[in-house]
Protein backbone atom coordinates (compact mmCIF):
# COMPACT_ATOMS: atom_id res chain seq x y z
CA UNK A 1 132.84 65.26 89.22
CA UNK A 2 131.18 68.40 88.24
CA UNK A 3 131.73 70.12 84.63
CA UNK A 4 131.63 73.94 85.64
CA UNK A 5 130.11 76.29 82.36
CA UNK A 6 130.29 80.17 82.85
CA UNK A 7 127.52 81.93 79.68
CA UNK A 8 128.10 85.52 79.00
CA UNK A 9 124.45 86.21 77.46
CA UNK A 10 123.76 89.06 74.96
CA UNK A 11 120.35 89.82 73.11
CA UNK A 12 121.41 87.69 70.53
CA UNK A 13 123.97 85.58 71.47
CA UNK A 14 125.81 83.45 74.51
CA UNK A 15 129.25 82.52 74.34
CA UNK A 16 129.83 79.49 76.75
CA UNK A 17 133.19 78.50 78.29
CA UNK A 18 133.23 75.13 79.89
CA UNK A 19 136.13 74.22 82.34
CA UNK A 20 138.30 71.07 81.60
CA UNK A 21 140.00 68.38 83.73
CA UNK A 22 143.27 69.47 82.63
CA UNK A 23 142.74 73.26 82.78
CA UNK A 24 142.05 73.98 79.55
CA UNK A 25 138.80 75.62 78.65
CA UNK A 26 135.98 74.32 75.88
CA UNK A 27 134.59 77.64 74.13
CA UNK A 28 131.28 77.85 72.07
CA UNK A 29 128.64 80.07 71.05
CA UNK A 30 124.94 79.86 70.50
CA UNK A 31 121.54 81.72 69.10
CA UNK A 32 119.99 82.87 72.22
CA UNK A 33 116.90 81.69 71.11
CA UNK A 34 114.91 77.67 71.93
CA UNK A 35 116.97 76.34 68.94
CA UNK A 36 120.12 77.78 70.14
CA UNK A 37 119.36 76.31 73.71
CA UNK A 38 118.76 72.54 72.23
CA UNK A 39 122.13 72.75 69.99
CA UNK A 40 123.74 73.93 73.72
CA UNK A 41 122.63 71.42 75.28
CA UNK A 42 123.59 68.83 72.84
CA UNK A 43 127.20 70.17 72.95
CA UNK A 44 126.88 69.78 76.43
CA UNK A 45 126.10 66.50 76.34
CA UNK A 46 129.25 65.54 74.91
CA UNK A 47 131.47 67.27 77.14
CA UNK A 48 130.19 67.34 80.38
CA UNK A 49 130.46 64.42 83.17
CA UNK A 50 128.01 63.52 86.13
CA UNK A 51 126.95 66.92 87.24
CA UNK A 52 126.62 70.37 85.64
CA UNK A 53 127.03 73.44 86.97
CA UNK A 54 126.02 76.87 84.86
CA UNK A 55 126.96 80.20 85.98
CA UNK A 56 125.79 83.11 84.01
CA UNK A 57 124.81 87.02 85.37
CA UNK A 58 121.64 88.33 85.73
CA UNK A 59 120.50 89.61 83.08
CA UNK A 60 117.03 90.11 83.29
CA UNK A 61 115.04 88.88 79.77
CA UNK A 62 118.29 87.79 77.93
CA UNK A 63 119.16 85.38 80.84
CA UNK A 64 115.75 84.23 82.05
CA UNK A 65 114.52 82.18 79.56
CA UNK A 66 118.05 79.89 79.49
CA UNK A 67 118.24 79.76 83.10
CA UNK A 68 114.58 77.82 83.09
CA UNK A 69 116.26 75.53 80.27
CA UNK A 70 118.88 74.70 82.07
CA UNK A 71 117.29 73.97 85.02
CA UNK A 72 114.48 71.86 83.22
CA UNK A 73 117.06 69.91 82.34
CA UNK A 74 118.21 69.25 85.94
CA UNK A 75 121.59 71.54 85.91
CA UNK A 76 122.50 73.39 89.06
CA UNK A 77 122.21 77.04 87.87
CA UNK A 78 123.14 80.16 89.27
CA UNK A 79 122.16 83.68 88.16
CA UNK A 80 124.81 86.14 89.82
CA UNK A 81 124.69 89.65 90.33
CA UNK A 82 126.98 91.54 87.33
CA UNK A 83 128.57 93.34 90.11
CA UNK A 84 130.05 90.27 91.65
CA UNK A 85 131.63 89.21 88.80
CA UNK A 86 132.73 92.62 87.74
CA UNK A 87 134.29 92.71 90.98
CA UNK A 88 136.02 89.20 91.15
CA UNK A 89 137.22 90.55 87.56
CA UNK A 90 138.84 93.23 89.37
CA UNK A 91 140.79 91.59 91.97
CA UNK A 92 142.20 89.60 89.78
CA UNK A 93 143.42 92.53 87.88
CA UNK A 94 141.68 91.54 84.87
CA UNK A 95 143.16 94.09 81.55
CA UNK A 96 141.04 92.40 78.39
CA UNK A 97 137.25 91.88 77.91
CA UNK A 98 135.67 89.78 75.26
CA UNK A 99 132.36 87.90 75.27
CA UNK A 100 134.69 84.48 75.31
CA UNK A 101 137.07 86.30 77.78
CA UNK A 102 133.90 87.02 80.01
CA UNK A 103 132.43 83.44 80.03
CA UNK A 104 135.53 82.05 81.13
CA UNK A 105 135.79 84.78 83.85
CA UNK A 106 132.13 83.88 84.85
CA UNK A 107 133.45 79.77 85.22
CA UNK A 108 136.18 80.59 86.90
CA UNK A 109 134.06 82.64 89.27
CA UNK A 110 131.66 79.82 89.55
CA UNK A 111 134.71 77.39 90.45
CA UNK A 112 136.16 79.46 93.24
CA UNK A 113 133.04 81.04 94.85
CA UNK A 114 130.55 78.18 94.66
CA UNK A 115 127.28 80.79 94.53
CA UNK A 116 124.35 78.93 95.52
CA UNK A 117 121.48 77.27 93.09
CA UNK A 118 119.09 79.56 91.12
CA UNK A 119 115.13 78.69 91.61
CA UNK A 120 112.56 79.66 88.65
CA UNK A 121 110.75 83.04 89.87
CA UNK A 122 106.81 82.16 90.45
CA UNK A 123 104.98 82.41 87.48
CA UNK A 124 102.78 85.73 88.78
CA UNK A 125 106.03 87.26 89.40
CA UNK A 126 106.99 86.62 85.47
CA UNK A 127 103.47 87.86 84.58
CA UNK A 128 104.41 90.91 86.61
CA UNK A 129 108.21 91.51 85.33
CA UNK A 130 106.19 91.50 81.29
CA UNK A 131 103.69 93.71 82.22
CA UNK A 132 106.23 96.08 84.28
CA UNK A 133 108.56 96.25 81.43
CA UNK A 134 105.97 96.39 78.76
CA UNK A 135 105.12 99.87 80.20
CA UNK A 136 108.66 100.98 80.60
CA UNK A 137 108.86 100.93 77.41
CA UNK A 138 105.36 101.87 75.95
CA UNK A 139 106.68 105.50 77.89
CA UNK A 140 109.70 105.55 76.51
CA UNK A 141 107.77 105.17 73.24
CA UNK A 142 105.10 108.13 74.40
CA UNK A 143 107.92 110.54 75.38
CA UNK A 144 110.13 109.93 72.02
CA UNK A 145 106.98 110.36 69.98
CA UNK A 146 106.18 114.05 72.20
CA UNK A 147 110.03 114.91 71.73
CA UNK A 148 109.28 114.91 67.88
CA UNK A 149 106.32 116.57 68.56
CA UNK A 150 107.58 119.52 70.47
CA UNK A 151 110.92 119.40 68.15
CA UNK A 152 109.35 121.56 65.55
CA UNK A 153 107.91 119.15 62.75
CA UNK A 154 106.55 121.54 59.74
CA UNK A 155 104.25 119.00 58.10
CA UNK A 156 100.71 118.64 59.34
CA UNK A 157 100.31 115.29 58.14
CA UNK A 158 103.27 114.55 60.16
CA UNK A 159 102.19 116.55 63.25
CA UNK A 160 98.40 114.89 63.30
CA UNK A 161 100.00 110.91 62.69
CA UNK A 162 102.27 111.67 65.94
CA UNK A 163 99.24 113.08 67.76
CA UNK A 164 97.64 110.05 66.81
CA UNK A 165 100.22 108.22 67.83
CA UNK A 166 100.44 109.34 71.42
CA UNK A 167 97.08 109.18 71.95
CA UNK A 168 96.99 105.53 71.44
CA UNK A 169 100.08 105.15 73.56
CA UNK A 170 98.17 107.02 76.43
CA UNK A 171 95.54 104.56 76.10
CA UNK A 172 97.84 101.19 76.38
CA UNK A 173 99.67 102.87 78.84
CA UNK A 174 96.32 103.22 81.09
CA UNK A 175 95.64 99.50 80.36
CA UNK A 176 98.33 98.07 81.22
CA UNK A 177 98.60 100.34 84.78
CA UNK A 178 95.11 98.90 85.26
CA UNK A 179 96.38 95.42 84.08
CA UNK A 180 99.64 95.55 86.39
CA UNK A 181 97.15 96.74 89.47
CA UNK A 182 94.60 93.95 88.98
CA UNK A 183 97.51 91.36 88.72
CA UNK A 184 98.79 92.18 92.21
CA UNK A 185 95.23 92.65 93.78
CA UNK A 186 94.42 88.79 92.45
CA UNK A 187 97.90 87.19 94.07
CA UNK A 188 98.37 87.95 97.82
CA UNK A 189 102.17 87.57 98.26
CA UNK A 190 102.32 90.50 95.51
CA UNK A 191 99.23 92.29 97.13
CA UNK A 192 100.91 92.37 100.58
CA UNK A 193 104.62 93.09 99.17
CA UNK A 194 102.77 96.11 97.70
CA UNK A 195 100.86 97.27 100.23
CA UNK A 196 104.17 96.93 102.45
CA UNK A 197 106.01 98.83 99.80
CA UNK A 198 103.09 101.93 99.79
CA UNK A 199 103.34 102.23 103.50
CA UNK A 200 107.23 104.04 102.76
CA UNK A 201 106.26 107.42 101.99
CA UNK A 202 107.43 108.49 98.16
CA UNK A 203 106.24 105.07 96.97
CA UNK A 204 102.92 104.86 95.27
CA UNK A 205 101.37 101.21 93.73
CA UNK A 206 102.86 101.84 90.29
CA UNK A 207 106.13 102.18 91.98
CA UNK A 208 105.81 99.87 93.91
CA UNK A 209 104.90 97.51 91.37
CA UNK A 210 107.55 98.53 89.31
CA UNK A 211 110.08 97.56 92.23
CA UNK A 212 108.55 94.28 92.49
CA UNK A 213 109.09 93.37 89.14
CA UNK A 214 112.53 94.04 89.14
CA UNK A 215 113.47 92.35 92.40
CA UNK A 216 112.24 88.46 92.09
CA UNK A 217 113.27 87.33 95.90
CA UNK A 218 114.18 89.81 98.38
CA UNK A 219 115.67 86.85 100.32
CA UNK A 220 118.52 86.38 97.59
CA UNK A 221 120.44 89.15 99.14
CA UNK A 222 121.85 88.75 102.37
CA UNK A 223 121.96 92.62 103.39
CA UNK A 224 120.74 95.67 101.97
CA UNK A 225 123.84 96.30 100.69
CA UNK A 226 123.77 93.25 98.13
CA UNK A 227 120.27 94.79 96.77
CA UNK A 228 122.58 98.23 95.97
CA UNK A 229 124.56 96.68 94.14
CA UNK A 230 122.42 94.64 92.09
CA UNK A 231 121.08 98.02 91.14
CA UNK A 232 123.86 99.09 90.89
CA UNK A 233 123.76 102.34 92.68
CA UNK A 234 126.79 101.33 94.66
CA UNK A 235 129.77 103.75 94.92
CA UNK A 236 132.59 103.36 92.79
CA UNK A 237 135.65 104.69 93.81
CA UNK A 238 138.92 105.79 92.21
CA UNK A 239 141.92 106.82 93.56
CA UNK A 240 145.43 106.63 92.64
CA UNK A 241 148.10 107.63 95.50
CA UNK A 242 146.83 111.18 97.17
CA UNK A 243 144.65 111.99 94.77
CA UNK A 244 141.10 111.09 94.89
CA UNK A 245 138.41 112.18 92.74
CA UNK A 246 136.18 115.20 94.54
CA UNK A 247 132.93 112.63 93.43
CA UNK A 248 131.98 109.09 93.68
CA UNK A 249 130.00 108.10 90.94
CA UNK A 250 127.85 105.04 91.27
CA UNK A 251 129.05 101.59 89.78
CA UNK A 252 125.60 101.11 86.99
CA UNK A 253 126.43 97.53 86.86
CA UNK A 254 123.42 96.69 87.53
CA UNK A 255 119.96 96.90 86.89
CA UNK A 256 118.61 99.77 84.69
CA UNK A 257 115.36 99.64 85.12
CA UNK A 258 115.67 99.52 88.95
CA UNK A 259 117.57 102.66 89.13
CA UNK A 260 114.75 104.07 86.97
CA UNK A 261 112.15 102.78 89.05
CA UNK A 262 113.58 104.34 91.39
CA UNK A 263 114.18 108.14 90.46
CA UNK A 264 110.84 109.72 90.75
CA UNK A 265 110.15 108.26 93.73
CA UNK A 266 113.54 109.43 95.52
CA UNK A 267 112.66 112.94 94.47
CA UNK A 268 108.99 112.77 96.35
CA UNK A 269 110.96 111.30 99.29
CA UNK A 270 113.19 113.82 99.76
CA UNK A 271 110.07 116.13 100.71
CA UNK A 272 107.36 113.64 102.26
CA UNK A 273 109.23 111.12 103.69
CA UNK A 274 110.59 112.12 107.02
CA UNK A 275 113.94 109.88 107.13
CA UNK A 276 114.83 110.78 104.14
CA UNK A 277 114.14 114.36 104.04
CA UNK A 278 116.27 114.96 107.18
CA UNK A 279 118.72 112.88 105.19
CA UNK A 280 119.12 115.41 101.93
CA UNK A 281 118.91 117.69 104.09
CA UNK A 282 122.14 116.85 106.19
CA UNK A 283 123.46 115.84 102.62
CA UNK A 284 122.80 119.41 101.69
CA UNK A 285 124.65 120.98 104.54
CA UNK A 286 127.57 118.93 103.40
CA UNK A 287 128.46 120.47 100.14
CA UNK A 288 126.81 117.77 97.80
CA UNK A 289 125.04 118.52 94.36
CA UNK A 290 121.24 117.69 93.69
CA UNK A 291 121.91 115.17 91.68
CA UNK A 292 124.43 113.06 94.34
CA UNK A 293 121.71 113.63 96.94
CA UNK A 294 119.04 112.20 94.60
CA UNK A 295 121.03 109.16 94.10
CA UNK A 296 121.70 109.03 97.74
CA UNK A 297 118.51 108.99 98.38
CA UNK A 298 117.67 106.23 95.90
CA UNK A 299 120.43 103.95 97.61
CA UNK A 300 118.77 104.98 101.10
CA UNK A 301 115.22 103.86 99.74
CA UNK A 302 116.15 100.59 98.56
CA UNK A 303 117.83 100.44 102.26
CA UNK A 304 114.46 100.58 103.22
CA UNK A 305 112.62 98.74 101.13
CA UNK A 306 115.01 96.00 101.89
CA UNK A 307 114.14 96.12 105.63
CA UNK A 308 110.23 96.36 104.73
CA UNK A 309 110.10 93.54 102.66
CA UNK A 310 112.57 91.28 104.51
CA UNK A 311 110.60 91.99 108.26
CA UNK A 312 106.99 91.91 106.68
CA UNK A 313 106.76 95.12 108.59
CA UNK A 314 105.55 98.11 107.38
CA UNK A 315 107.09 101.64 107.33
CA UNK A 316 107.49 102.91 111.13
CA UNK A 317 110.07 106.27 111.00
CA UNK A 318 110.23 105.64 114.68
CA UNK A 319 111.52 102.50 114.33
CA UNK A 320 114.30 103.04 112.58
CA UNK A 321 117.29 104.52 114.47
CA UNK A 322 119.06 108.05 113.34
CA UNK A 323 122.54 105.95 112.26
CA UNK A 324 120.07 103.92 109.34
CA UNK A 325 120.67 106.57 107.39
CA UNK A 326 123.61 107.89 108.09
CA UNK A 327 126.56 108.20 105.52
């Protein structure tokens, strides 16, 4: 029989909720940290029976590192798109959320849906995802650092110690873009998923890169669709009888840093990229803001970068039929 274990993972902490014979449900919580992994799988050991099987989201950094423990310890795991279980949440009409409340919702999910066995991401692709989010948020750091700057700031001590500052965060910041593009040029999977990536017009290496890093197997999801979501730039309606909300705002259960990776680049697309600048444009004529065409186009890019990536073919606008990218 398999013991079924949903983890709801936070920076610091996992709660774990472990599914008994006779329905009841085993709760615990751990340091997300080596130490806290050991003492969970001790507790496991005591409570599970022939097979394991752990269901957690994907969480990026907070959820990598136990998903490789688990799995070095020969446990089916599977790392599920937040979305999904959000959703499964929903439809059961789910009203209270707790991290214990959440785990148990992940097990149950894990019980009824059966989603398939996680595989450890290559180790370049790791190297990659560090380095990738390592710059994130060196510029994060940069552009805080120039918003004090620009804020005013009376002392010159001050003024010449931020100046400082951002100087030496312009200088890691080249490093590591030099880093990210000599990692990529010395693994050929990553090479050619770039250079596949850079033939979609609005997409330059670092963007491309970026992308990468956030999406570890493009052969996880089964349509574009699934790769929206785990971006979470999906719609999310509301409605309630007649009335429906004049805008759809997009679910953000998903990943962050993918929607930022993905910004910039929609806003060069909507001039360079032929698709997708007929696209805004028809979104235009509609009535829409700039901002809902923006994300629009953002959904519409990881459309395509979904196609490129799955085919191995690069970017061909006359390819592609006029109802791709239709809404």
């Amino acid at each position: 029989m398999t013991t079924i274990v949903g983890i709801d993972i936070a920076k610091a902490k996992f709660d774990v909720a472990l599914l008994l014979e006779d329905g009841r449900v085993d709760y615990g919580q751990f340091d997300n940290t080596p130490k806290g992994f050991k003492q969970f799988n001790t507790w496991l050991s005591k409570r599970r029976s022939d097979t394991l099987h752990a269901c957690m989201e994907a969480t990026g950094l907070y959820s990598n590192d136990l998903a490789l423990f688990l799995h070095q310890q020969g446990y089916t795991v599977s790392v599920v798109n937040p979305a999904r279980i959000s959703a499964y949440g929903d439809s059961l009409l789910r009203r209270n959320k707790t991290d214990k409340l959440d785990a148990a919702l992940i097990a149950d999910f894990c019980r009824t849906q059966t989603p398939p066995p996680w595989n450890p991401p290559d180790p370049s692709w790791l190297e990659l995802q560090s380095l990738a989010r390592h710059l994130q948020d060196l510029e994060q750091t940069r552009q805080q650092q120039r918003n004090r700057l620009g804020s005013g700031v009376r002392s010159s001590l001050v003024r010449e110690q931020l100046q400082r500052h951002i100087a030496l965060l312009d200088e890691q910041i080249d490093q590591i873009k030099h880093h990210i593009q000599d990692h990529l040029d010395q693994h050929p999977d990553l090479r050619q998923q770039k250079e596949l990536l850079t033939s979609i017009p609005g997409i330059g290496d670092l963007t491309a890169a970026k992308l990468l890093a956030q999406i570890p197997n493009i052969r996880a999801f089964d349509d574009p669709r699934q790769l929206v979501a785990f971006a979470g730039l999906n719609p999310s309606q509301h409605q309630s009888g007649n009335s429906r909300r004049s805008k759809t705002p997009i679910s953000k259960q998903g990943h962050a840093c993918l929607r930022a990776a993905l910004y910039m680049p929609a806003i060069s697309a909507k001039q360079h990229n032929p698709l997708l600048r007929a696209f805004a444009l028809r979104l235009s004529q509609r009535g829409l803001s700039g901002l809902e065409i923006v994300v629009a186009v953002m959904r519409k890019l990881l459309h395509l970068v979904y196609g490129i990536l799955k085919s191995g073919l690069p970017f061909d606008p006359h390819f592609l039929s006029h109802g791709a990218l239709s809404v």
